[in-house]
N, C-alpha and C. Protein backbone atom coordinates (compact mmCIF):
# COMPACT_ATOMS: atom_id res chain seq x y z
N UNK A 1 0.86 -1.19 0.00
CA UNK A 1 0.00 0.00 0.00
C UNK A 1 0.89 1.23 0.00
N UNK A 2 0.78 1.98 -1.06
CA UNK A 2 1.92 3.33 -1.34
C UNK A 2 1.53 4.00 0.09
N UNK A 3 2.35 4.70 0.27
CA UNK A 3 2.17 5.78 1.77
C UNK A 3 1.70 6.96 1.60
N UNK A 4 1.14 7.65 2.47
CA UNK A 4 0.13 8.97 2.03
C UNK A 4 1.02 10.33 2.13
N UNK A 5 1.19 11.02 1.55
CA UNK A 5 1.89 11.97 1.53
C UNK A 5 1.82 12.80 3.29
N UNK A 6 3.12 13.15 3.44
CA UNK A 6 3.02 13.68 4.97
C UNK A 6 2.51 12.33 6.49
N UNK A 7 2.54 11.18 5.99
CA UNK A 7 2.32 10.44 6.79
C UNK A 7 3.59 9.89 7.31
N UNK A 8 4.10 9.14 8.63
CA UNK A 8 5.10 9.04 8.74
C UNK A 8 4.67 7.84 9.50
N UNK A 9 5.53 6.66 8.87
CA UNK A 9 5.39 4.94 9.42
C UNK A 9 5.66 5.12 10.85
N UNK A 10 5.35 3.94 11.47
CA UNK A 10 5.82 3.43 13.01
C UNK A 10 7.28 3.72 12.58
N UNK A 11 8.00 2.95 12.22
CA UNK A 11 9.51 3.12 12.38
C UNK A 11 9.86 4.39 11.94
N UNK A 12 9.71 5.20 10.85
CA UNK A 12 10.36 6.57 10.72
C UNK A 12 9.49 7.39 11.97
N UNK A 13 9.09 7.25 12.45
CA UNK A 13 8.08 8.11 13.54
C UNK A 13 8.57 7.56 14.92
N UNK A 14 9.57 6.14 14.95
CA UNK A 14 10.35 6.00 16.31
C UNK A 14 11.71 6.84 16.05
N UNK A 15 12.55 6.90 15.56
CA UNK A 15 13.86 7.10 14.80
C UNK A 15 13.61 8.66 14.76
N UNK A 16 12.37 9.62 14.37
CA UNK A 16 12.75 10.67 14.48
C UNK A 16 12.38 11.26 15.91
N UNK A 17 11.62 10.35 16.79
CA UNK A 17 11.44 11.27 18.13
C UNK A 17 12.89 10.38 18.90
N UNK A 18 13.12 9.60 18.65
CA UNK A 18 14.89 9.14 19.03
C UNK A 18 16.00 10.05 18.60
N UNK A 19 16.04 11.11 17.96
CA UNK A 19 16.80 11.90 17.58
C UNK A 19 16.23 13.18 18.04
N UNK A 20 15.28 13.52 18.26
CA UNK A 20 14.61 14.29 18.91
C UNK A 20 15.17 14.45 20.58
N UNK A 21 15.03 13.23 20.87
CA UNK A 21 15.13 13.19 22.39
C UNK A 21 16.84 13.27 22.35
N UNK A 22 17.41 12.59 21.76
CA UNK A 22 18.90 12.98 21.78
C UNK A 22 19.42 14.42 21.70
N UNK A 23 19.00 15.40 20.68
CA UNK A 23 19.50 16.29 20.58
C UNK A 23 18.36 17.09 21.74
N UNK A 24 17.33 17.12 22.45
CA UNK A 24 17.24 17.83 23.70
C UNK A 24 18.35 17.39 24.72
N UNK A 25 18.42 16.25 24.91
CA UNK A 25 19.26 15.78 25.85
C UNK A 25 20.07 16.40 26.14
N UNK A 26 21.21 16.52 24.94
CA UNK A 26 22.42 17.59 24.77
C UNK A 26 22.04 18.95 25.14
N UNK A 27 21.43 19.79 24.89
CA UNK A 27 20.74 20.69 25.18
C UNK A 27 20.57 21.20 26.57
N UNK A 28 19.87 20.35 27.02
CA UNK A 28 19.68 20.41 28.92
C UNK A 28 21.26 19.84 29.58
N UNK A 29 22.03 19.36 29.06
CA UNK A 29 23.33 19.01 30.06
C UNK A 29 23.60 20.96 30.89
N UNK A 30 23.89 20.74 32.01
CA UNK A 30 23.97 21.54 32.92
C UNK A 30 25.28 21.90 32.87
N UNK A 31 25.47 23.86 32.48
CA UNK A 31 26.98 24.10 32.42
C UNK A 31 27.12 25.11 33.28
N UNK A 32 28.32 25.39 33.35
CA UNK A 32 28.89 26.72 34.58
C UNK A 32 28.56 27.81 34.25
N UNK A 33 27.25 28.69 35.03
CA UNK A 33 26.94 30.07 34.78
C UNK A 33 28.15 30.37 35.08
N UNK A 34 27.92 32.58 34.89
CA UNK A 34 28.78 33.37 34.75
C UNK A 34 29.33 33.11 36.24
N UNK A 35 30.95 33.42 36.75
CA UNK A 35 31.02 33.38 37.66
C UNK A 35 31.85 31.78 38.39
N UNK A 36 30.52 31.21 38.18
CA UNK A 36 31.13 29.91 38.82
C UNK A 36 32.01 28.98 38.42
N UNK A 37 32.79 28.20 39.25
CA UNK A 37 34.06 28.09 39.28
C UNK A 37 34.15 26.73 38.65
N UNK A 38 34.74 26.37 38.00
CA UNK A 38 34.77 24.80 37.21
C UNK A 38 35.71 24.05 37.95
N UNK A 39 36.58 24.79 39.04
CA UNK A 39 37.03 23.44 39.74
C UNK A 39 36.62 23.06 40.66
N UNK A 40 36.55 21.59 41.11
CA UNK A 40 36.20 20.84 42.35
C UNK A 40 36.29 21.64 43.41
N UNK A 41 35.93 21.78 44.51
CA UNK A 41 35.84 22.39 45.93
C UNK A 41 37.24 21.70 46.22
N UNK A 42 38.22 21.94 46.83
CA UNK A 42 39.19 21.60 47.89
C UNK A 42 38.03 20.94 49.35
N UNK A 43 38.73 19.24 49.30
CA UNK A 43 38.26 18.65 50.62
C UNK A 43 39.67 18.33 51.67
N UNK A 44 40.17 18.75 51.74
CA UNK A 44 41.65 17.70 52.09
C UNK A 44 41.35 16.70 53.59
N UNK A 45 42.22 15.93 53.27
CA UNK A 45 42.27 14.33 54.07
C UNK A 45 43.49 14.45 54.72
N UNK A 46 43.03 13.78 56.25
CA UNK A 46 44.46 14.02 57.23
C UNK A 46 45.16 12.39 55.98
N UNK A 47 46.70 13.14 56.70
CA UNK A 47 47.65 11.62 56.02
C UNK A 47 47.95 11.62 57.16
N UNK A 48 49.45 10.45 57.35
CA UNK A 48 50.27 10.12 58.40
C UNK A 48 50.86 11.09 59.15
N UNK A 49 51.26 12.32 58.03
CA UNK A 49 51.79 13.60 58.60
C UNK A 49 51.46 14.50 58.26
N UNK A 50 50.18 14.26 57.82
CA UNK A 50 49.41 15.70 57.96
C UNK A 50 48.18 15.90 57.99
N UNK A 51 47.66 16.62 58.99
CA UNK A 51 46.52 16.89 59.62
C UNK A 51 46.06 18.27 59.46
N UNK A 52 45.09 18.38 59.00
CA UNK A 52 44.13 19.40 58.61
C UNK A 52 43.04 20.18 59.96
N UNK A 53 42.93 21.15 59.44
CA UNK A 53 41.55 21.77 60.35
C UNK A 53 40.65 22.39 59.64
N UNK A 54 39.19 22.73 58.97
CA UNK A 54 38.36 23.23 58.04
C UNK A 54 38.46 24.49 59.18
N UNK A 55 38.58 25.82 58.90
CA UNK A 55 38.71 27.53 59.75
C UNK A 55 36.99 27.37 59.33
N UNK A 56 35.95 26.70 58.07
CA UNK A 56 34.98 27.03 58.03
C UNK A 56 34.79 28.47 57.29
N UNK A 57 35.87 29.19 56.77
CA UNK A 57 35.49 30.35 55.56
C UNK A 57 36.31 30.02 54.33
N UNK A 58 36.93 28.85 54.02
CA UNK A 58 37.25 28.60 53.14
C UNK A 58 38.80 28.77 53.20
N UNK A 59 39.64 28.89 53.79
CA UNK A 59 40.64 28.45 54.73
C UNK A 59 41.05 27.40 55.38
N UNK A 60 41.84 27.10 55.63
CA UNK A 60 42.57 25.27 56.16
C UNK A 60 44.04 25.75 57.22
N UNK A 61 44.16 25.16 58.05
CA UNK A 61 44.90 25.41 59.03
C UNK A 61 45.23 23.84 58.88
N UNK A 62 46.93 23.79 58.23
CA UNK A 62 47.27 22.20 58.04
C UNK A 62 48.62 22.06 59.43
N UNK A 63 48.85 20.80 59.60
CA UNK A 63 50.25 20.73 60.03
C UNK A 63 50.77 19.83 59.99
N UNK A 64 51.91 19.92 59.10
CA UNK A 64 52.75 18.77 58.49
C UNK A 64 53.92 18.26 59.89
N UNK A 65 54.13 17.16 59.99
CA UNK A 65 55.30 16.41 60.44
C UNK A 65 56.32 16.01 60.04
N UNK A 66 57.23 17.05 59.85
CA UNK A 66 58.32 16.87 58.70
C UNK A 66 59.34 16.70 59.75
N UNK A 67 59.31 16.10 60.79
CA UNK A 67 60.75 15.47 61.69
C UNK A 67 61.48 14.96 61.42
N UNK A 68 61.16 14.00 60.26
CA UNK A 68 62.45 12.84 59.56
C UNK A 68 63.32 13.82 58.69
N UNK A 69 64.50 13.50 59.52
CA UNK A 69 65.53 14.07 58.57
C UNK A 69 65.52 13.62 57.37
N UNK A 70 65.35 12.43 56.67
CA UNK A 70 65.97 11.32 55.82
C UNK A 70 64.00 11.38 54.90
N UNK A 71 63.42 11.93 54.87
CA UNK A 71 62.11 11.71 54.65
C UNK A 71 61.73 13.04 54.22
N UNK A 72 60.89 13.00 52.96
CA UNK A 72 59.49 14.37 52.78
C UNK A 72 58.72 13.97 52.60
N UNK A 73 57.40 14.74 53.35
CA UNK A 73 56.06 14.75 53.44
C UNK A 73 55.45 15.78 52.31
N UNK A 74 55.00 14.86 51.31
CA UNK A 74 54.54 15.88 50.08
C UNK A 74 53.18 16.17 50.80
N UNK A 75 52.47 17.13 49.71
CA UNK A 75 51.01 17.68 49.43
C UNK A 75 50.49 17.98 48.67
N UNK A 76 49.19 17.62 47.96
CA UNK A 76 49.12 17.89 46.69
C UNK A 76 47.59 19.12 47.15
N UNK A 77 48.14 20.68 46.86
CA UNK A 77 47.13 21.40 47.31
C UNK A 77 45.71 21.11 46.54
N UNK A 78 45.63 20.70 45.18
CA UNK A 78 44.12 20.26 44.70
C UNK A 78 43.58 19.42 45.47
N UNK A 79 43.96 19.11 46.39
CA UNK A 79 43.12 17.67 46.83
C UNK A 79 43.16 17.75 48.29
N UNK A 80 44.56 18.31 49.13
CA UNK A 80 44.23 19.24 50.24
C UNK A 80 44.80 17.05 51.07
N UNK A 81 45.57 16.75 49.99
CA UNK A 81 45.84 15.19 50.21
C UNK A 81 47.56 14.93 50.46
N UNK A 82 47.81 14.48 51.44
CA UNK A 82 49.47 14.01 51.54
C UNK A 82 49.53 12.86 50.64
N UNK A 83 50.44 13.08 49.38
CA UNK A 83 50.71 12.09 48.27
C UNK A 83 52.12 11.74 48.98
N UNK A 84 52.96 10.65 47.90
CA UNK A 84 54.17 10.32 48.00
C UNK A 84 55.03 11.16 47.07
N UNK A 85 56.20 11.66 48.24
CA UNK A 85 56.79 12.66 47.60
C UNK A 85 58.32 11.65 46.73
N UNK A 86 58.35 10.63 46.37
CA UNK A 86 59.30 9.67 46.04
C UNK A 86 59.01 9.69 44.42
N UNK A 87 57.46 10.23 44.12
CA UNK A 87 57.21 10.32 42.92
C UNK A 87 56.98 11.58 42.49
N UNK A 88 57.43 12.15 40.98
CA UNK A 88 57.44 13.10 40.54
C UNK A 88 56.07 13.30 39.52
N UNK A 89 55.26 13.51 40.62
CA UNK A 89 53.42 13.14 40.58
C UNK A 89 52.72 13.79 41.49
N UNK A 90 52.04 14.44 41.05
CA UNK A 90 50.59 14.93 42.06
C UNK A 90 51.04 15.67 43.47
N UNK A 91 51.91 16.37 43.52
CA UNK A 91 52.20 17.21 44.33
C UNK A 91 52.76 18.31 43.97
N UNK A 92 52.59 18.96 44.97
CA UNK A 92 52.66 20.75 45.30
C UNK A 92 53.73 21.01 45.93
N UNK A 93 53.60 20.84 47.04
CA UNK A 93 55.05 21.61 48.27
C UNK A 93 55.02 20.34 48.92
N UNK A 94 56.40 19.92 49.32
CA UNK A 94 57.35 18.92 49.80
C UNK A 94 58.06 19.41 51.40
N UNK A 95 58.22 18.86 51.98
CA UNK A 95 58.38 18.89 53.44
C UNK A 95 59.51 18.17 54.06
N UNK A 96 60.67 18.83 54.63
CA UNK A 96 61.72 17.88 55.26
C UNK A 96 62.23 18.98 56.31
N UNK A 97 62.07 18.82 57.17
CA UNK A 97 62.31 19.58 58.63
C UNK A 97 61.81 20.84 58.00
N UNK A 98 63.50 22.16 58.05
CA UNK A 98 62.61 23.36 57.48
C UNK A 98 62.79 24.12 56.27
N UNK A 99 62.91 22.83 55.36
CA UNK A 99 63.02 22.90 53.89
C UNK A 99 61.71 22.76 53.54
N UNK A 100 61.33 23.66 52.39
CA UNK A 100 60.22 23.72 51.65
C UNK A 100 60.47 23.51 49.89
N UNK A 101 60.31 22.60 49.60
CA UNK A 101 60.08 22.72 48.06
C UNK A 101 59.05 22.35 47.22
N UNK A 102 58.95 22.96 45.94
CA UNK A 102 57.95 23.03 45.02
C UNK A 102 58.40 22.08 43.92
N UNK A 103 57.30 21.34 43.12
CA UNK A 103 57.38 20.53 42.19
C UNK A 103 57.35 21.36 40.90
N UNK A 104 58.53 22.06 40.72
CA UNK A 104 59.24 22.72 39.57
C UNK A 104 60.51 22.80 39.33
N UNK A 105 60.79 23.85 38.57
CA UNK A 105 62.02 24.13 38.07
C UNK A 105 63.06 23.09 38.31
N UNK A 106 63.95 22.60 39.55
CA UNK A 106 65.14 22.40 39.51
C UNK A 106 64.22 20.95 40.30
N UNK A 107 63.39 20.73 41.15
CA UNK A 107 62.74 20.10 42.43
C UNK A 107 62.00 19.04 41.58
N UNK A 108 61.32 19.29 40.60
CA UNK A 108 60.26 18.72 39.47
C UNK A 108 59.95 18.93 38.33
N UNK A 109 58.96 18.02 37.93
CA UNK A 109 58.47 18.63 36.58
C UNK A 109 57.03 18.74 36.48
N UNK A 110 56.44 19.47 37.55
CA UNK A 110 55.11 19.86 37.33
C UNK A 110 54.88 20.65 37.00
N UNK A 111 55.44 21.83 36.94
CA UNK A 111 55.39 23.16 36.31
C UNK A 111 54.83 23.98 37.62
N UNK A 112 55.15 23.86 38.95
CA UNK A 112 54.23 24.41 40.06
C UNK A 112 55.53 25.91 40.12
N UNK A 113 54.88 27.11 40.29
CA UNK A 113 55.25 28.45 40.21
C UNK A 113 55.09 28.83 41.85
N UNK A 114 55.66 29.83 41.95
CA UNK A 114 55.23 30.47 43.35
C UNK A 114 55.64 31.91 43.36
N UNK A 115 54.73 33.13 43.84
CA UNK A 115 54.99 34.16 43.94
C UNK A 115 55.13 34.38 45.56
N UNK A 116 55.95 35.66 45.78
CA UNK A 116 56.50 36.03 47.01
C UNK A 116 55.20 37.61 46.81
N UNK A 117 54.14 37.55 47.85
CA UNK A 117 53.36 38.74 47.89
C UNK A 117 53.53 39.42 49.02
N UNK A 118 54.47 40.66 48.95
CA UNK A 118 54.64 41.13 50.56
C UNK A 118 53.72 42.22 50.63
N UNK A 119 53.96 42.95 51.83
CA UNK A 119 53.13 44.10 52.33
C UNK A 119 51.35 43.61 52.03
N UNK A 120 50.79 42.49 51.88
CA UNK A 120 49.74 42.05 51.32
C UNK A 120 49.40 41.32 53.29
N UNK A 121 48.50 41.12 53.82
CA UNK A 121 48.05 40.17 54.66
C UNK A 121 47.31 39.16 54.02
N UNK A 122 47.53 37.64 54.84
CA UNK A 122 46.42 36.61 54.12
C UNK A 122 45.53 37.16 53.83
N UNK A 123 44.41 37.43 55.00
CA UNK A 123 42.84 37.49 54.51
C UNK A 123 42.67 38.90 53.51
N UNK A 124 43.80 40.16 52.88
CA UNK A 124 43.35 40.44 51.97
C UNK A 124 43.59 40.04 50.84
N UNK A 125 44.62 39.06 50.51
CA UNK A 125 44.47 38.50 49.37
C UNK A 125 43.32 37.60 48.77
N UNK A 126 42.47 37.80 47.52
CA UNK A 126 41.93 36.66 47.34
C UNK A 126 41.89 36.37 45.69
N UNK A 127 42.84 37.10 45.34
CA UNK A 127 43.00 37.23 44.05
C UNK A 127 44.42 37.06 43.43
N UNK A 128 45.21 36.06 43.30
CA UNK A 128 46.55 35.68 42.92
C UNK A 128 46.91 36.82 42.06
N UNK A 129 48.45 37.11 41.91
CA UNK A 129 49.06 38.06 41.27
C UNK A 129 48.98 37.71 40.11
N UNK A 130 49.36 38.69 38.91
CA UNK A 130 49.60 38.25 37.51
C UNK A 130 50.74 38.05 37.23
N UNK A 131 52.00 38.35 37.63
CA UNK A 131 53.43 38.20 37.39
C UNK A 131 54.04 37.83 38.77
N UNK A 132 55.33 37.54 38.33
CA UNK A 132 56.36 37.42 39.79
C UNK A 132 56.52 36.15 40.37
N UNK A 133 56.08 34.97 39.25
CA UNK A 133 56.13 33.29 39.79
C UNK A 133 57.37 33.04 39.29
N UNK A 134 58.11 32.58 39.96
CA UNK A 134 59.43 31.75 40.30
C UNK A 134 59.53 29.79 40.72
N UNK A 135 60.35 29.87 40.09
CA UNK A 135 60.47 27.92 40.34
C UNK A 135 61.79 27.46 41.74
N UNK A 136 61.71 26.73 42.22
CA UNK A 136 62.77 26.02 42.91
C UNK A 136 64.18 26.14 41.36
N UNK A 137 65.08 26.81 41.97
CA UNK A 137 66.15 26.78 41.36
C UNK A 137 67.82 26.04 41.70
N UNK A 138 68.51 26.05 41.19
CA UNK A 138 69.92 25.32 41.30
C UNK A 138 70.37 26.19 42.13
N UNK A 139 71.76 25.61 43.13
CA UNK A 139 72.07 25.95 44.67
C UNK A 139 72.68 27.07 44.06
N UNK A 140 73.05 28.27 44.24
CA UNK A 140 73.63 29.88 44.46
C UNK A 140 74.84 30.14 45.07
N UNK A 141 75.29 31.34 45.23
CA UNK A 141 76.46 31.59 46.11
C UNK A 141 76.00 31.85 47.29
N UNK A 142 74.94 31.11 48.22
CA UNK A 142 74.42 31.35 49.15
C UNK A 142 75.52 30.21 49.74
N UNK A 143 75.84 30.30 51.44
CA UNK A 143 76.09 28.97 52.01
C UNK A 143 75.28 27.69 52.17
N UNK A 144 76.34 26.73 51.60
CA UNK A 144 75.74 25.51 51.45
C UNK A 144 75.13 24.57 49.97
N UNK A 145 74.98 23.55 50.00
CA UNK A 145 74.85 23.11 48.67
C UNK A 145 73.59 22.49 48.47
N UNK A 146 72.35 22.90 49.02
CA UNK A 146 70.74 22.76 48.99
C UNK A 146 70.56 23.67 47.72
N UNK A 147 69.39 23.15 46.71
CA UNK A 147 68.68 24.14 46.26
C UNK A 147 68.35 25.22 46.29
N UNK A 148 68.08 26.12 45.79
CA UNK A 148 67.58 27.37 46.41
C UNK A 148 65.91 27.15 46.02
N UNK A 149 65.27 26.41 46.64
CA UNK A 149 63.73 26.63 46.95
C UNK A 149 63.11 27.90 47.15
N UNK A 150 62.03 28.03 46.21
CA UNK A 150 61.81 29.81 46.51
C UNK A 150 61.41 30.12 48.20
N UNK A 151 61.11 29.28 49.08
CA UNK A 151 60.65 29.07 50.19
C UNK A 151 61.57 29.22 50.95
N UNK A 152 62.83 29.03 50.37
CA UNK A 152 64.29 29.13 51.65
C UNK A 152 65.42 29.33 51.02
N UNK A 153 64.94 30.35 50.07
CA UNK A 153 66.02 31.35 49.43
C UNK A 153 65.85 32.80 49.98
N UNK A 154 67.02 33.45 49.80
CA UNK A 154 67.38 34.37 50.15
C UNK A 154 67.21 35.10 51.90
N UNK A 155 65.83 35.42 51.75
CA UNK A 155 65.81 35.43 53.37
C UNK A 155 65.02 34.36 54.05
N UNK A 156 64.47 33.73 53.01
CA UNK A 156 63.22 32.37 53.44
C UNK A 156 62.25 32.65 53.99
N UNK A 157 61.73 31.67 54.18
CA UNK A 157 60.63 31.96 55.30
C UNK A 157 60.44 32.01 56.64
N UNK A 158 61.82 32.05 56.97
CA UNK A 158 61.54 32.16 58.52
C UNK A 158 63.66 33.04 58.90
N UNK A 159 63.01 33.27 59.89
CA UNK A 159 64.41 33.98 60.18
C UNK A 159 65.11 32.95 61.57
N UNK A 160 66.13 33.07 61.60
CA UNK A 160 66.69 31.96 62.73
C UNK A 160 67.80 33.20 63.98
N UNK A 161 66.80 32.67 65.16
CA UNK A 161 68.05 33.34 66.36
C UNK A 161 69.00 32.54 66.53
N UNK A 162 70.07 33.16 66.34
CA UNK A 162 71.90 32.29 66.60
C UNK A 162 71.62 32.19 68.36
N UNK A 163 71.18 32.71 69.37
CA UNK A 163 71.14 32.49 70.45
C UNK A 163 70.36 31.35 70.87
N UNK A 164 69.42 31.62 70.77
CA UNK A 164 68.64 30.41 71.13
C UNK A 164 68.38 28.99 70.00
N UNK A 165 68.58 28.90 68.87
CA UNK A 165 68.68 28.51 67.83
C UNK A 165 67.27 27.94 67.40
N UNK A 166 66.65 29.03 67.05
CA UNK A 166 65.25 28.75 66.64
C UNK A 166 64.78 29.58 65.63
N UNK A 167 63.91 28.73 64.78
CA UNK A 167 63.40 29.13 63.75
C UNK A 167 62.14 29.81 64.14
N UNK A 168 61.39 31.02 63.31
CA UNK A 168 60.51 32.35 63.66
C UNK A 168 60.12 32.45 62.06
N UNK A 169 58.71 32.01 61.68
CA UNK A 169 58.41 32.28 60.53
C UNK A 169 58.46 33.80 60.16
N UNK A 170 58.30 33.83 58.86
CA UNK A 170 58.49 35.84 58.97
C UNK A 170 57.00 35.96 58.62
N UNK A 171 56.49 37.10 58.47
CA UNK A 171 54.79 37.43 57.48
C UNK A 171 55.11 37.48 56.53
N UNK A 172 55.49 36.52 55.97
CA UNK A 172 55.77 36.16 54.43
C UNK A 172 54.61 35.35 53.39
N UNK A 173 53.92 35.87 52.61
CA UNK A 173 52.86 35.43 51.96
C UNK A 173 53.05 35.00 50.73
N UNK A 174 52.56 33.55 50.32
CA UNK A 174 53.04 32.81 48.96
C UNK A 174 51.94 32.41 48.34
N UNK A 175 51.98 32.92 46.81
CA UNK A 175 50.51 32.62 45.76
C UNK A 175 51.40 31.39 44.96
N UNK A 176 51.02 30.40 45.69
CA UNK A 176 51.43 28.94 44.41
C UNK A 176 50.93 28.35 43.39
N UNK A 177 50.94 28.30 42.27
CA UNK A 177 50.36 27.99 41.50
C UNK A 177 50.71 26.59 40.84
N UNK A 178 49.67 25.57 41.24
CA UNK A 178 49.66 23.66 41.18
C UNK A 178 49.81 23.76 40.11
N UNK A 179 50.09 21.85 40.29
CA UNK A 179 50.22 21.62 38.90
C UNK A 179 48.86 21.37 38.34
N UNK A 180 48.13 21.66 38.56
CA UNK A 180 46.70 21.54 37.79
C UNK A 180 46.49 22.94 37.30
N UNK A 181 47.19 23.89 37.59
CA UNK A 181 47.22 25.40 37.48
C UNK A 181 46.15 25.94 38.37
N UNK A 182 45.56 25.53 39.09
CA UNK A 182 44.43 26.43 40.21
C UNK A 182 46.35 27.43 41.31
N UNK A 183 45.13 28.35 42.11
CA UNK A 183 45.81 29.27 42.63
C UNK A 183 45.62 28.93 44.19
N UNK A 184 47.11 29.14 45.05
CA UNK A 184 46.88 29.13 46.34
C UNK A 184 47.40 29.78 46.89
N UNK A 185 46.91 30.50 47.95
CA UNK A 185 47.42 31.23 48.63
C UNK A 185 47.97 30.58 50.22
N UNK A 186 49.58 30.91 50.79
CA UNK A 186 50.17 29.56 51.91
C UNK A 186 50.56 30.55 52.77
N UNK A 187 50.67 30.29 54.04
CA UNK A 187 51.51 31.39 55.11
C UNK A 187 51.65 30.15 56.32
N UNK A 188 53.18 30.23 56.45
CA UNK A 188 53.93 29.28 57.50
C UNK A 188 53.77 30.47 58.61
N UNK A 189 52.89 29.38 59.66
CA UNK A 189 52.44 30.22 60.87
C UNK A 189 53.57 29.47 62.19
N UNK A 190 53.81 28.46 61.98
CA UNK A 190 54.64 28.42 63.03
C UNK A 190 55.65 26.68 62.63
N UNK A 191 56.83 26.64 63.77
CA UNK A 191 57.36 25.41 62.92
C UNK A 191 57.83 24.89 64.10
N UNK A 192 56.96 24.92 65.60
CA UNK A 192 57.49 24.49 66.59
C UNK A 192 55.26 23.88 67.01
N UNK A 193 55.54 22.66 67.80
CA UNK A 193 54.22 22.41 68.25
C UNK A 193 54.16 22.75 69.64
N UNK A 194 53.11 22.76 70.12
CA UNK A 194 52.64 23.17 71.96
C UNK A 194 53.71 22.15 72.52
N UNK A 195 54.27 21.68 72.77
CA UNK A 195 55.16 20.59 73.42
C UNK A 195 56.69 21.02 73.03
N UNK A 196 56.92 21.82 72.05
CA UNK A 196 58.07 22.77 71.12
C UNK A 196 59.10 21.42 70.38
N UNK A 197 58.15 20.75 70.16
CA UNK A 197 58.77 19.69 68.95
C UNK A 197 59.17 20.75 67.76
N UNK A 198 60.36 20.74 67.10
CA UNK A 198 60.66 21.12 66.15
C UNK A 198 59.81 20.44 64.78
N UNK A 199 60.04 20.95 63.47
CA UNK A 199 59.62 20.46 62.47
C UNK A 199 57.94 20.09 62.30
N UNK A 200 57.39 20.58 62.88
CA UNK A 200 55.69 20.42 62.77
C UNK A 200 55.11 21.56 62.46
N UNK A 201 55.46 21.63 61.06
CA UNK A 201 55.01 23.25 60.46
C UNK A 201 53.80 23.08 60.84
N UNK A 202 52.88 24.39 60.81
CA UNK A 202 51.78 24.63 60.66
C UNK A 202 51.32 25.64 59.67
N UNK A 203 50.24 25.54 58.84
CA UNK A 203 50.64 26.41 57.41
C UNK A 203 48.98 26.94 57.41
N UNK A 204 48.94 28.37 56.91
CA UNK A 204 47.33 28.27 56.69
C UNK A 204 47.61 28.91 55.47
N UNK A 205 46.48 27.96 54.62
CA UNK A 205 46.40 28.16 53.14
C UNK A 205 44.86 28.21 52.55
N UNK A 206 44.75 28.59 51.68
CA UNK A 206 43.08 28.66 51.05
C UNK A 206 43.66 28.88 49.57
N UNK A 207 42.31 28.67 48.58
CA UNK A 207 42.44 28.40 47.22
C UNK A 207 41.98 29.83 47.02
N UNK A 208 42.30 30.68 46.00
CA UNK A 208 41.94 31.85 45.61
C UNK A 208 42.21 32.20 44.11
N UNK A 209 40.97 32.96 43.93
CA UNK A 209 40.80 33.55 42.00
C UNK A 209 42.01 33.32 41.61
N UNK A 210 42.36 32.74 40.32
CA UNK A 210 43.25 33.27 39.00
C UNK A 210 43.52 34.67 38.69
N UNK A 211 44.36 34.94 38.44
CA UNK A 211 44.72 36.18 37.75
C UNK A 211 43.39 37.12 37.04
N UNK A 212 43.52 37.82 36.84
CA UNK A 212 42.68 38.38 36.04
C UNK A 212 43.03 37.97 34.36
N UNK A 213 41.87 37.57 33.61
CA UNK A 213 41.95 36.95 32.37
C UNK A 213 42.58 35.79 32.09
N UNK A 214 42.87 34.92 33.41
CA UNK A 214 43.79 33.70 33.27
C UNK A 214 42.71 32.83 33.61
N UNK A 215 42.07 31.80 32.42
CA UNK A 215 41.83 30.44 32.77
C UNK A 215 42.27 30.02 33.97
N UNK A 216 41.39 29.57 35.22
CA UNK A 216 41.99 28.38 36.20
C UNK A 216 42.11 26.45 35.42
């Protein structure tokens, strides 16, 4: 029986509301209004040597156990997770008493950057710099034959009394930029615990905007 003009069989009449429903489908997938942020929330997980606190404004109060001389305690800030620092993988800043290094330049190959932001306090930063990122570099005419980590180069991050022989973080503020390229903002608050164990940094860090016009 010829077909009637404008009539459409069972099967061409399944096949076109099957393509129908496909291309709404696509349609309704749910994308990032203006504004909102396409990366994951930061959850971080205590490890063996490192233990977290949520401040509850989007802030983290961590503290690493970097006592082993012979040992580093990595971190991988996307994930707010103590990885293994034995692999040149999924970490950020590396931990061995009161050495700090980054998975760049001379340290790695993640491509992780770090800017030095002074005269700035944590809580007004929330917006990473556009210039001024630096990598872990090869040892200097500084004393001694360590790296020069941007963290414990030149004046570092902490200043040391020859009298009493103790380390004193300075207000030194650092915008790091992971290897996933998100932005963090770090400040070494102290590197002695209530009991004055050496080597138990304590660091408060939070994730903050990209640059202006920079993809996170």
């Amino acid at each position: 029986m010829p077909s009637r003009p404008g009539f459409l069989g069972p099967a061409r009449a399944a096949l076109l509301l099957a393509g129908l429903a496909t291309a709404c489908g696509d349609d309704l997938q749910p994308t990032p209004g203006p504004g909102e942020d396409e990366n994951p929330v930061v959850t971080p997980q205590d490890g063996a040597n490192l233990k977290h606190q949520d401040n509850g404004d989007g802030t983290f109060t961590s503290v690493v156990d970097a006592t082993d001389p012979a040992a580093w305690v990595a971190m991988d800030l996307d994930s707010g997770k103590q990885v293994s620092a034995t692999e040149d993988a999924l970490w950020d800043l590396a931990f061995q008493r009161y050495t700090v290094k980054t998975r760049g330049g001379v340290s790695g190959t993640g491509g992780v950057r770090v800017a030095i932001v002074p005269g700035t306090s944590f809580a007004a930063l929330t917006q990473a710099p556009a210039s001024g990122y630096v990598t872990d570099a090869a040892d200097g005419s500084d004393t001694g034959d360590s790296p020069d980590t941007v963290f414990n180069a030149g004046d570092g991050w902490y200043s040391y009394d020859l009298q009493f022989h103790t380390l004193t973080p300075r207000a030194q503020l650092y915008v790091v930029r992971s290897d996933a390229g998100a932005y963090f903002k770090v400040q070494v608050q102290s590197y002695y615990d209530a009991a004055g164990t050496p080597a138990m940094l304590k660091l408060l860090w939070a994730k903050v905007a990209a640059p202006a016009g920079v993809q996170p």
